[in-house]
Protein backbone atom coordinates (compact mmCIF):
# COMPACT_ATOMS: atom_id res chain seq x y z
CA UNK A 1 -15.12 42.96 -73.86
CA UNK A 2 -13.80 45.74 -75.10
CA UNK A 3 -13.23 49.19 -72.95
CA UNK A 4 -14.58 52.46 -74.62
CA UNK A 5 -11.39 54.39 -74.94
CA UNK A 6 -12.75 57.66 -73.01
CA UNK A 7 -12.93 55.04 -70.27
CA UNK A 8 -9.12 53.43 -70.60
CA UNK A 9 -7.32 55.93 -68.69
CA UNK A 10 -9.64 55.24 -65.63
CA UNK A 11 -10.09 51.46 -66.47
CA UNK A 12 -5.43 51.88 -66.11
CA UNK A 13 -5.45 54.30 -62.72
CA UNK A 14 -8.18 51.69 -61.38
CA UNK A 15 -5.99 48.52 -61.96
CA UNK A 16 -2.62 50.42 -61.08
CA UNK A 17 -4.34 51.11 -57.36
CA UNK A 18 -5.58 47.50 -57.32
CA UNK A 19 -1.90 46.02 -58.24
CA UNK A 20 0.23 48.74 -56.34
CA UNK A 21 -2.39 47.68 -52.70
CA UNK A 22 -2.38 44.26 -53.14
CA UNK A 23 0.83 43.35 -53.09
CA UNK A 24 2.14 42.89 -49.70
CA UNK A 25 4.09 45.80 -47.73
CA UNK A 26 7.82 45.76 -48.53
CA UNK A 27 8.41 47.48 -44.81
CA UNK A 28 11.98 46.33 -43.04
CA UNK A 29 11.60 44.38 -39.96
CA UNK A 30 13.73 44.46 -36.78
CA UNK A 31 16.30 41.70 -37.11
CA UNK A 32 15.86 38.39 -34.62
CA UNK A 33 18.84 38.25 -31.88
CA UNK A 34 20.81 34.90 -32.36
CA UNK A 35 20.67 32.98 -28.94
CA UNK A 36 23.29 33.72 -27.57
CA UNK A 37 22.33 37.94 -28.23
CA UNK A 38 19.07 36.89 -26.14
CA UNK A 39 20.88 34.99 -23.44
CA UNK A 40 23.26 37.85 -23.03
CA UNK A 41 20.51 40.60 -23.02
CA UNK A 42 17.47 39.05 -21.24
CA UNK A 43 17.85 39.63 -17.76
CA UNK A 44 15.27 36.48 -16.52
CA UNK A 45 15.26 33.28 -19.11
CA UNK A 46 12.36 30.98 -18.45
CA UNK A 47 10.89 27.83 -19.54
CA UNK A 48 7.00 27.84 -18.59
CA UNK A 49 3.98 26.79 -19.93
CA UNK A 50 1.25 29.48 -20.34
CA UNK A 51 -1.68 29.61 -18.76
CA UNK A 52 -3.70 32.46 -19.65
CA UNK A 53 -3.70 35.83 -22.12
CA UNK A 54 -4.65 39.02 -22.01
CA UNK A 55 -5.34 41.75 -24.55
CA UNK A 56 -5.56 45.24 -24.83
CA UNK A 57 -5.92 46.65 -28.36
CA UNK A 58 -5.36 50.49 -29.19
CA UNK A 59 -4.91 52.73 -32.54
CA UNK A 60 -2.40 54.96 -32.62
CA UNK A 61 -2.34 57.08 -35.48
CA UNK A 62 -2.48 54.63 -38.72
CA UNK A 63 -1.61 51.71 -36.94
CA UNK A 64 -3.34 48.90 -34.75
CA UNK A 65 -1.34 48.03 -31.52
CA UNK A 66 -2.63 44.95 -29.97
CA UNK A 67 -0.56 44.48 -26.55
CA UNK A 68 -0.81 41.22 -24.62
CA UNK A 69 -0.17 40.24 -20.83
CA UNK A 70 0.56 36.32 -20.90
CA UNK A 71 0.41 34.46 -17.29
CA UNK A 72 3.57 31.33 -17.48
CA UNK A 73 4.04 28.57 -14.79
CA UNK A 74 7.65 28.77 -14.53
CA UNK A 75 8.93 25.08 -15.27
CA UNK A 76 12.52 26.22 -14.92
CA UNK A 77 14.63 29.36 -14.40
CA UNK A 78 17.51 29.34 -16.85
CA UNK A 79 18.79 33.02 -15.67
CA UNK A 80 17.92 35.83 -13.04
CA UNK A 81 16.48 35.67 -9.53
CA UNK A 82 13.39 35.46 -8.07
CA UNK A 83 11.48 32.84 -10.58
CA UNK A 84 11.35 29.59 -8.94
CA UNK A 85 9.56 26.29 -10.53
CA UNK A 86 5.54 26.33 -10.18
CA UNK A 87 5.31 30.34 -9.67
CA UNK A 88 3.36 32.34 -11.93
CA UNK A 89 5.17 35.17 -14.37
CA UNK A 90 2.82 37.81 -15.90
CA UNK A 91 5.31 38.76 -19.64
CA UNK A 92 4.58 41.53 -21.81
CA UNK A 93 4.33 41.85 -24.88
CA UNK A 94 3.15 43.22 -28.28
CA UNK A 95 2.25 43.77 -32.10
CA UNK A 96 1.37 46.06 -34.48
CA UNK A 97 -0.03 46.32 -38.02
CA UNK A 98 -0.78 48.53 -40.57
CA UNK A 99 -3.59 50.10 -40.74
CA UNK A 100 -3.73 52.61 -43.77
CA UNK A 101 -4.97 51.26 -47.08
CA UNK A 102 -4.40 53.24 -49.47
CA UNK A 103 -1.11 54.43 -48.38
CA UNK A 104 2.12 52.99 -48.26
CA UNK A 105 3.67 51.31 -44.74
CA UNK A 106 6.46 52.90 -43.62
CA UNK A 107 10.06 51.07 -42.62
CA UNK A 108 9.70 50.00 -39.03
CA UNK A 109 8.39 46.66 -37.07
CA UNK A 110 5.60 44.82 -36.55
CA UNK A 111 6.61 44.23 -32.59
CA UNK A 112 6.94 40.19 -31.17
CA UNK A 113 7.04 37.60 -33.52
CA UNK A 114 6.52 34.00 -32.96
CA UNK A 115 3.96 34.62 -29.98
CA UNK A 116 2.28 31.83 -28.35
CA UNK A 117 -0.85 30.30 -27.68
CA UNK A 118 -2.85 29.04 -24.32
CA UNK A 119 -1.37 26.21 -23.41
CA UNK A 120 1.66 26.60 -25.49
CA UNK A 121 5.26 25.24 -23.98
CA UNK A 122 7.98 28.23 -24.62
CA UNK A 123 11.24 29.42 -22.95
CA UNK A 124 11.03 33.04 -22.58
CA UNK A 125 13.80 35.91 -22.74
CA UNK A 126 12.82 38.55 -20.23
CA UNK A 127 14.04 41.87 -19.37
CA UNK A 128 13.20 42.85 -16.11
CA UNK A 129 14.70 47.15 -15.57
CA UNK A 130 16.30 46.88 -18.66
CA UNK A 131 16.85 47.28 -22.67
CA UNK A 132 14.10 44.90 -24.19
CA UNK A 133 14.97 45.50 -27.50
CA UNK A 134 12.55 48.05 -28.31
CA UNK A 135 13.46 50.39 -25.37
CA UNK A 136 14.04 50.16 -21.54
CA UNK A 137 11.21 49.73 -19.05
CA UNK A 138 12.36 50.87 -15.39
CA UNK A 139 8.86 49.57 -13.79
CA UNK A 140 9.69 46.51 -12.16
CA UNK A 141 7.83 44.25 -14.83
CA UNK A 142 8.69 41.90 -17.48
CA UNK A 143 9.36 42.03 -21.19
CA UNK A 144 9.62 39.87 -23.76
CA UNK A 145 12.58 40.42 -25.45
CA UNK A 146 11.85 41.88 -28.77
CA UNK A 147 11.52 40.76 -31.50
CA UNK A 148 11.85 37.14 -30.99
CA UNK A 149 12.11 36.22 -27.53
CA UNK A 150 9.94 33.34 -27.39
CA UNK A 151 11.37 29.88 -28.76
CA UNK A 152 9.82 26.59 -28.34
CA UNK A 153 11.86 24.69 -25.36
């Protein structure tokens, strides 16, 4: 087939915006603490199985926030007071993604990373009135450690 060459230079914008969205974003992406940076930072380190999730999603200006509440039966306390085998933990946590089409993602992150599932087996870095990695929470709850502070036990 051949393209009527009045037609060309739209038939070349049209696959240059095809190409140029398609491709996935090139954004940067905070970079994972080693274990020993989580084990230093998290104030609470559990191992726990969890039980339950929770989701709240939200837009906030071209992105998607998705933000989670996960219930874990503490197995084990590996750091911090106050978590004691068999209790409950509510952790926080979330993600984000792009939500613009047509227009290029800026540098920043897309929140936790490896999250888990129902029923999933993890060991948790927790910052309880502290630096989480994103920012400080003075509230009394607990947050994931960002960006990867979930591992598989």
């Amino acid at each position: 087939m051949t393209i009527p060459s009045k037609l060309l230079p739209v038939a070349c914008a049209l696959a240059l915006i095809v190409a140029s969205t398609g491709a996935a974003p090139l954004a940067p992406e905070k970079a994972d603490l080693s274990k020993e940076e989580l084990a230093s930072t998290a104030t609470h380190v559990v191992v726990g199985t969890v039980q339950q999730i929770w989701t709240r999603a939200e837009e906030q200006g071209n992105w998607d926030y998705t933000r989670y509440v996960a219930e874990l039966r503490v197995e084990s306390g590996e750091k911090g007071d106050g978590l004691a085998a068999g209790q409950l933990v509510y952790v926080r946590y979330w993600t984000k993604r792009w939500d613009a089409f047509f227009l290029p993602q800026p540098p920043d992150t897309n929140g936790h990373r490896g999250v888990p599932a129902v029923g999933d087996r993890v060991r948790v870095y927790l910052a309880k009135d502290a630096y989480d990695g994103f920012g400080t929470t003075k509230d009394g709850g607990f947050t994931v450690l960002g960006a990867n502070g979930f591992a598989r036990p």
